[in-house]
C-alpha atoms as a PDB file:
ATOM      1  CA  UNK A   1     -10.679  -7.111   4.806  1.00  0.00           C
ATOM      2  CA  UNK A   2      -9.000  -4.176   5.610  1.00  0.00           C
ATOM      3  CA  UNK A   3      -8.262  -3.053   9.358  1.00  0.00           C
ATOM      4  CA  UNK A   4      -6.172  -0.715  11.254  1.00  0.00           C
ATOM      5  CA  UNK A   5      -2.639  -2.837  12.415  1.00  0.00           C
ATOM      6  CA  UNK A   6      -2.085  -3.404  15.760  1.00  0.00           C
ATOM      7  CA  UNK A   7       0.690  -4.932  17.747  1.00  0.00           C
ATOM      8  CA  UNK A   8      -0.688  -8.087  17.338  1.00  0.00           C
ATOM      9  CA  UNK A   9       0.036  -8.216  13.768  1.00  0.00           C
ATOM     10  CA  UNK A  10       4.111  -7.715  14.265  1.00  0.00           C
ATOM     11  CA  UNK A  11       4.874 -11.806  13.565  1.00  0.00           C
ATOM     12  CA  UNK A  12       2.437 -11.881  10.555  1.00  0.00           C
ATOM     13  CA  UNK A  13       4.263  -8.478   9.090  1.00  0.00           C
ATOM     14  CA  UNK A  14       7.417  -9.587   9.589  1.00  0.00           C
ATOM     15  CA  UNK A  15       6.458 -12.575   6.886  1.00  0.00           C
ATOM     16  CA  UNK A  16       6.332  -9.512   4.597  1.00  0.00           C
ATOM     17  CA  UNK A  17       8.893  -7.191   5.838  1.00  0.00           C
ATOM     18  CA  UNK A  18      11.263 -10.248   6.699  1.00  0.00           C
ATOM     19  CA  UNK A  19      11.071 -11.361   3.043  1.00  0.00           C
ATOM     20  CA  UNK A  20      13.947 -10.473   0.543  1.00  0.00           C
ATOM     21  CA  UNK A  21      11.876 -10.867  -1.984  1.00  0.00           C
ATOM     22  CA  UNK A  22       8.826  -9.100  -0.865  1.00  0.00           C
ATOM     23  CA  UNK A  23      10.859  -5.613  -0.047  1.00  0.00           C
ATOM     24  CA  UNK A  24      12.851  -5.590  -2.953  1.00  0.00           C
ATOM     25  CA  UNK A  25      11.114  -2.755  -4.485  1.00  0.00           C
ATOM     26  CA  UNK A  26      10.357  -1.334  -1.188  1.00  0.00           C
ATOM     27  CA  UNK A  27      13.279  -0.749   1.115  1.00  0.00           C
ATOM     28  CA  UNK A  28      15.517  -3.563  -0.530  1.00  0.00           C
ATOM     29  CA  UNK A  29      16.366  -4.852   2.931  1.00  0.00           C
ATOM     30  CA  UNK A  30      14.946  -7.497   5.072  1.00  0.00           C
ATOM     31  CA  UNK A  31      13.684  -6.087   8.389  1.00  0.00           C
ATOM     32  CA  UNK A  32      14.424  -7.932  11.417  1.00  0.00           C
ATOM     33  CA  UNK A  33      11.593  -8.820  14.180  1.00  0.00           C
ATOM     34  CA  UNK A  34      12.629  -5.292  15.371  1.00  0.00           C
ATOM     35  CA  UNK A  35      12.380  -3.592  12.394  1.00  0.00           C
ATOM     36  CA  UNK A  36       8.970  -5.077  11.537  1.00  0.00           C
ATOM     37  CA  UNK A  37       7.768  -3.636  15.329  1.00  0.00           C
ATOM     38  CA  UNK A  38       8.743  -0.283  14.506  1.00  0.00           C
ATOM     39  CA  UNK A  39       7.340  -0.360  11.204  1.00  0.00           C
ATOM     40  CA  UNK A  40       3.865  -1.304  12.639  1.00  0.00           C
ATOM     41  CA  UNK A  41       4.572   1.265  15.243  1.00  0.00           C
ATOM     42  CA  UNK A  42       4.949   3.848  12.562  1.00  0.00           C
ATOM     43  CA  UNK A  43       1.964   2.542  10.812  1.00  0.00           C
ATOM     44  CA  UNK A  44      -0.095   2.684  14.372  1.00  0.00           C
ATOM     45  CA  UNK A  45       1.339   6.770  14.717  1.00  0.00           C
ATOM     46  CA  UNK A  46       0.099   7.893  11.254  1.00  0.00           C
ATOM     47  CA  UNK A  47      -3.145   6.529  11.407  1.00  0.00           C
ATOM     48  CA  UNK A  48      -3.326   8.145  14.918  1.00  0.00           C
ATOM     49  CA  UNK A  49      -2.396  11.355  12.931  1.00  0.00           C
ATOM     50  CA  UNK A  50      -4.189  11.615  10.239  1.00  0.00           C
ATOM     51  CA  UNK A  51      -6.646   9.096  10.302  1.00  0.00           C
ATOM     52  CA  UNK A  52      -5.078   6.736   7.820  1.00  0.00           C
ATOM     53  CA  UNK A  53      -3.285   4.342   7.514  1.00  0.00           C
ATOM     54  CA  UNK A  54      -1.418   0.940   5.389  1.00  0.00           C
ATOM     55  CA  UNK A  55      -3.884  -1.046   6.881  1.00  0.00           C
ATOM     56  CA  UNK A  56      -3.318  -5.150   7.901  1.00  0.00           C
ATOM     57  CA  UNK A  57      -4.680  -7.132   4.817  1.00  0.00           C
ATOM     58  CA  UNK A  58      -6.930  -9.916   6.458  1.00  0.00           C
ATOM     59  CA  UNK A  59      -8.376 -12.943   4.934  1.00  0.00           C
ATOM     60  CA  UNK A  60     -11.790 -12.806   5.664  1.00  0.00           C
ATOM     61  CA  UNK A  61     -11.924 -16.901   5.697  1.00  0.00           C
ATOM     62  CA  UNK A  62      -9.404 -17.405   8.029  1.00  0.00           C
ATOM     63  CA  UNK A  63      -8.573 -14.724   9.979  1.00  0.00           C
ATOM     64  CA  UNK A  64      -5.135 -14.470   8.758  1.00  0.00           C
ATOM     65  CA  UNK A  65      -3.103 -11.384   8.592  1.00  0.00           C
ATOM     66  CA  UNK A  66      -1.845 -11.752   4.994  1.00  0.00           C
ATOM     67  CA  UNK A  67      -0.109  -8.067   4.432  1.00  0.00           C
ATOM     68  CA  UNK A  68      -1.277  -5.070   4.504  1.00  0.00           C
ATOM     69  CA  UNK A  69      -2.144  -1.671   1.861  1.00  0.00           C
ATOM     70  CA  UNK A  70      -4.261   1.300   2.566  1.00  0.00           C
ATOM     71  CA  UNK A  71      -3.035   5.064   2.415  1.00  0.00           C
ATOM     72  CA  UNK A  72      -0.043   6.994   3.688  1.00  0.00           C
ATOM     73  CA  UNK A  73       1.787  10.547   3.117  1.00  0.00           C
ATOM     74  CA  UNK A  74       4.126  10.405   0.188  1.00  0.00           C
ATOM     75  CA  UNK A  75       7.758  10.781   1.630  1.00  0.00           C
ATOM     76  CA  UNK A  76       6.033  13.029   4.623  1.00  0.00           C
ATOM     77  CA  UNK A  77       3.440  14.663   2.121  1.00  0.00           C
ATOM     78  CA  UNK A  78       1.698  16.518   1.065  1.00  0.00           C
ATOM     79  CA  UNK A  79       0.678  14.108  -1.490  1.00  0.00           C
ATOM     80  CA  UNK A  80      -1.350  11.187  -0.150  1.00  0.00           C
ATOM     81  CA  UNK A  81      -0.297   7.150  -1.784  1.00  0.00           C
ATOM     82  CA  UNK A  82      -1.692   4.465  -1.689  1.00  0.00           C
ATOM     83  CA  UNK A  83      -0.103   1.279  -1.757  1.00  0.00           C
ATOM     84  CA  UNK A  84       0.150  -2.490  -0.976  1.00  0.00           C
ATOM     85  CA  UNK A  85       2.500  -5.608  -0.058  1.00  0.00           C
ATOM     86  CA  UNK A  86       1.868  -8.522   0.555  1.00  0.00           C
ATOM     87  CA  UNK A  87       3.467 -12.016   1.983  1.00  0.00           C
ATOM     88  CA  UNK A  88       4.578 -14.087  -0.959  1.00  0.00           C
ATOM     89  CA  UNK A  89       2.294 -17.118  -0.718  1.00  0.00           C
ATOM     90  CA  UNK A  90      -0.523 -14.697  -1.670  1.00  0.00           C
ATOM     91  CA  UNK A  91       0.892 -13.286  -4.819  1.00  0.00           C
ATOM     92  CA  UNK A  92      -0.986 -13.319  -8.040  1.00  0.00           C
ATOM     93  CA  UNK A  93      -4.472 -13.998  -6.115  1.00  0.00           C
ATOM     94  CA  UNK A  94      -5.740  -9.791  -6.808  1.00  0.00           C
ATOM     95  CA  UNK A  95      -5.902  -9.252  -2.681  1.00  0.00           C
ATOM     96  CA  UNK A  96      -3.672  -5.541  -4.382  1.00  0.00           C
ATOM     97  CA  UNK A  97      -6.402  -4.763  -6.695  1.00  0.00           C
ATOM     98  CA  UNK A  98      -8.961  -5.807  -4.402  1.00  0.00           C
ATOM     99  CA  UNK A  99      -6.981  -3.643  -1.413  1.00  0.00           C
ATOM    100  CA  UNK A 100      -5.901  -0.695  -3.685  1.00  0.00           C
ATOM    101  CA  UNK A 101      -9.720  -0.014  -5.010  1.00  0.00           C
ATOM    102  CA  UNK A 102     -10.693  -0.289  -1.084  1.00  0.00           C
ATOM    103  CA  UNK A 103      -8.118   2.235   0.003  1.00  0.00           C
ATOM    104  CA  UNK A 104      -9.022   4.409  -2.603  1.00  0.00           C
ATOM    105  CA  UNK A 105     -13.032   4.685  -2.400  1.00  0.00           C
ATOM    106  CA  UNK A 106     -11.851   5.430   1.345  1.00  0.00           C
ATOM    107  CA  UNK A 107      -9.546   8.022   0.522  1.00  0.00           C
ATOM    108  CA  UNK A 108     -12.251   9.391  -2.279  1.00  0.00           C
ATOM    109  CA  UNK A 109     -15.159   8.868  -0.093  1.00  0.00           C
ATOM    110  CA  UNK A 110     -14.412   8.995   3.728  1.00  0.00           C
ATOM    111  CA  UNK A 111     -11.417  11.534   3.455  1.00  0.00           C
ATOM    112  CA  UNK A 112     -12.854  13.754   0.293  1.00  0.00           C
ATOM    113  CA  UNK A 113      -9.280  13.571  -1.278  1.00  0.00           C
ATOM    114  CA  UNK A 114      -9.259  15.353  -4.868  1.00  0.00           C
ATOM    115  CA  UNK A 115      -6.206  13.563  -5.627  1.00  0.00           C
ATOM    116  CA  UNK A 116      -4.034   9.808  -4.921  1.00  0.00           C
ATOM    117  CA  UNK A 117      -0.642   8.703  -6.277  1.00  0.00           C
ATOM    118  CA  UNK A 118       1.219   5.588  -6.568  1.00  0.00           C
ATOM    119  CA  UNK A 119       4.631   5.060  -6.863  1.00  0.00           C
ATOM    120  CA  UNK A 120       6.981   2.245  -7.245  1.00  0.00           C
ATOM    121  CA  UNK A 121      10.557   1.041  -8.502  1.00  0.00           C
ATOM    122  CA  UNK A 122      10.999   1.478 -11.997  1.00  0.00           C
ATOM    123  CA  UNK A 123      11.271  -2.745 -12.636  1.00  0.00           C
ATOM    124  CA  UNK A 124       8.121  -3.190 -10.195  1.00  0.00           C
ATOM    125  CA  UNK A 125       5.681  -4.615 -13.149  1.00  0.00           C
ATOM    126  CA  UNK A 126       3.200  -6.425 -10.973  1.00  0.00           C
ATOM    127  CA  UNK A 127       2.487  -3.297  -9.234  1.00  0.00           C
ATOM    128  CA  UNK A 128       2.700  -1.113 -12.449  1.00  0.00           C
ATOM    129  CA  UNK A 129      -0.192  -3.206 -13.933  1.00  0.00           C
ATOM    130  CA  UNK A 130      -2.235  -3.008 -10.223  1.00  0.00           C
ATOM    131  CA  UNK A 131      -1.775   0.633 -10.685  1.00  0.00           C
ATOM    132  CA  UNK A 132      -3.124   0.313 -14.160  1.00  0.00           C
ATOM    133  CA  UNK A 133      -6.166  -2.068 -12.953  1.00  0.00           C
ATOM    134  CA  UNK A 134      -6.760   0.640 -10.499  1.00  0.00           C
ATOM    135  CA  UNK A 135      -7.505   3.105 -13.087  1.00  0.00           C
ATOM    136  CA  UNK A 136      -4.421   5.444 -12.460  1.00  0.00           C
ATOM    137  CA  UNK A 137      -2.796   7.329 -14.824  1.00  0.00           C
ATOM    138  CA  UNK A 138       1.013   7.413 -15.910  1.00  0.00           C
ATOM    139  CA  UNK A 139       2.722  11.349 -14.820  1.00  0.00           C
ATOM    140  CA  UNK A 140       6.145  10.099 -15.497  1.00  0.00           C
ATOM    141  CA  UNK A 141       9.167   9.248 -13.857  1.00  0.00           C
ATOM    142  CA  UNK A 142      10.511  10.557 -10.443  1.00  0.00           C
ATOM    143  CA  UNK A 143      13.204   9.749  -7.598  1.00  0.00           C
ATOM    144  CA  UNK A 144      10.851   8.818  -4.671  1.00  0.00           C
ATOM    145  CA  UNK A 145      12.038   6.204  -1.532  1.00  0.00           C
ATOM    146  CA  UNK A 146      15.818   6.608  -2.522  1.00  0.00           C
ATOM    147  CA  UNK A 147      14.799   5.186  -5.767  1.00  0.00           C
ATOM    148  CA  UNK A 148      14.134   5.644  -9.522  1.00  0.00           C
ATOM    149  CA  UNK A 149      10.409   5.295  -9.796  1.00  0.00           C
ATOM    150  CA  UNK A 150       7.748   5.503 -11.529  1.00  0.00           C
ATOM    151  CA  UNK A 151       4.412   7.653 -10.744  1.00  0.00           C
ATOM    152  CA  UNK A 152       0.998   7.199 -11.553  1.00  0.00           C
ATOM    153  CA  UNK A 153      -2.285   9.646 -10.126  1.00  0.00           C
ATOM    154  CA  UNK A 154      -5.801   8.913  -9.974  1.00  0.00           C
ATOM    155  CA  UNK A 155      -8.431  11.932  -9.349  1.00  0.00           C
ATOM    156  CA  UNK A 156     -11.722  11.845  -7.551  1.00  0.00           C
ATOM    157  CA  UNK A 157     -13.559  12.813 -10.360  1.00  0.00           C
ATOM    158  CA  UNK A 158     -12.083   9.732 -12.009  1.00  0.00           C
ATOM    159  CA  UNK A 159     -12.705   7.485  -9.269  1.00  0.00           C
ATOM    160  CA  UNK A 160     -15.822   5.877 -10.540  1.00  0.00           C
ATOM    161  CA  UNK A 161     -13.690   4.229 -13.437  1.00  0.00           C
ATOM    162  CA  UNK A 162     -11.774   2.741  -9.931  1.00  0.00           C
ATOM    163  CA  UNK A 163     -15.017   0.925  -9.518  1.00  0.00           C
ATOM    164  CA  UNK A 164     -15.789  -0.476 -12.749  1.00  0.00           C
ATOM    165  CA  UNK A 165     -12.118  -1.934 -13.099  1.00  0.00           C
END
């Protein structure tokens, strides 16, 4: 399940953010405890915004706060991304897939968006092939985050071929 973050979810993001491994395609850099507050605090301003959000990934079974994805401005916009992490122990189990196709019919469906990108490091290959799973298309390489990335675009009128995936 997907749900707006709250404060409450600071200790279960910072087993994300806190995680070398987990931000290595993201930032690069561990956050500390403070770092993962003002993260979520950033999350809790944009959806506040503009009405979305990277949203806390919850196991529905449990209750626990697993990661988070959902949507967000591109680098400030005006392009809108969507995009996922996760804490390690839940790798490899499709909660991205499962979370990407979610935050998209919401950004088709709820927000009318014509158009959503995705963009990661270059290396990134799990999220290349979520991407792919998603039904997004390839536009090519471009410097986003500080970083050589790639980009990949899905359209509305595509977005039924999100579904079927």
């Amino acid at each position: 399940m997907l749900r707006p973050v709250t404060l409450d979810d600071v200790d279960a993001m910072h087993g994300v953010f806190g995680d070398a491994q987990v931000v290595r395609y993201l930032s690069g850099v561990p956050s500390d405890l403070e770092g993962t507050r003002r993260r979520v605090e950033y999350q809790l301003a944009h959806q506040a915004e503009h009405g979305f959000s990277v949203w806390a990934a919850v196991l529905l079974a449990t209750g626990e706060t697993i990661g988070g994805a959902g949507l967000h401005l591109l680098e400030g916009g005006p392009e809108v991304e969507v995009g996922w992490r996760f804490a390690r122990a839940h790798w490899g189990r499709g909660y991205a897939t499962e979370a990407g196709r979610a935050a998209l019919g919401f950004g088709f469906e709820a927000l009318g968006l014509d158009r959503i990108v995705a963009v990661t490091h270059t290396e990134n290959r799990a999220s290349i092939r979520v991407m792919e799973k998603l039904g997004m298309r390839y536009e090519g390489s471009v410097f986003a985050y500080g970083k050589e990335s790639v980009k990949y675009s899905v359209a509305a009128r595509d977005s039924s071929t999100v579904q079927e995936r």
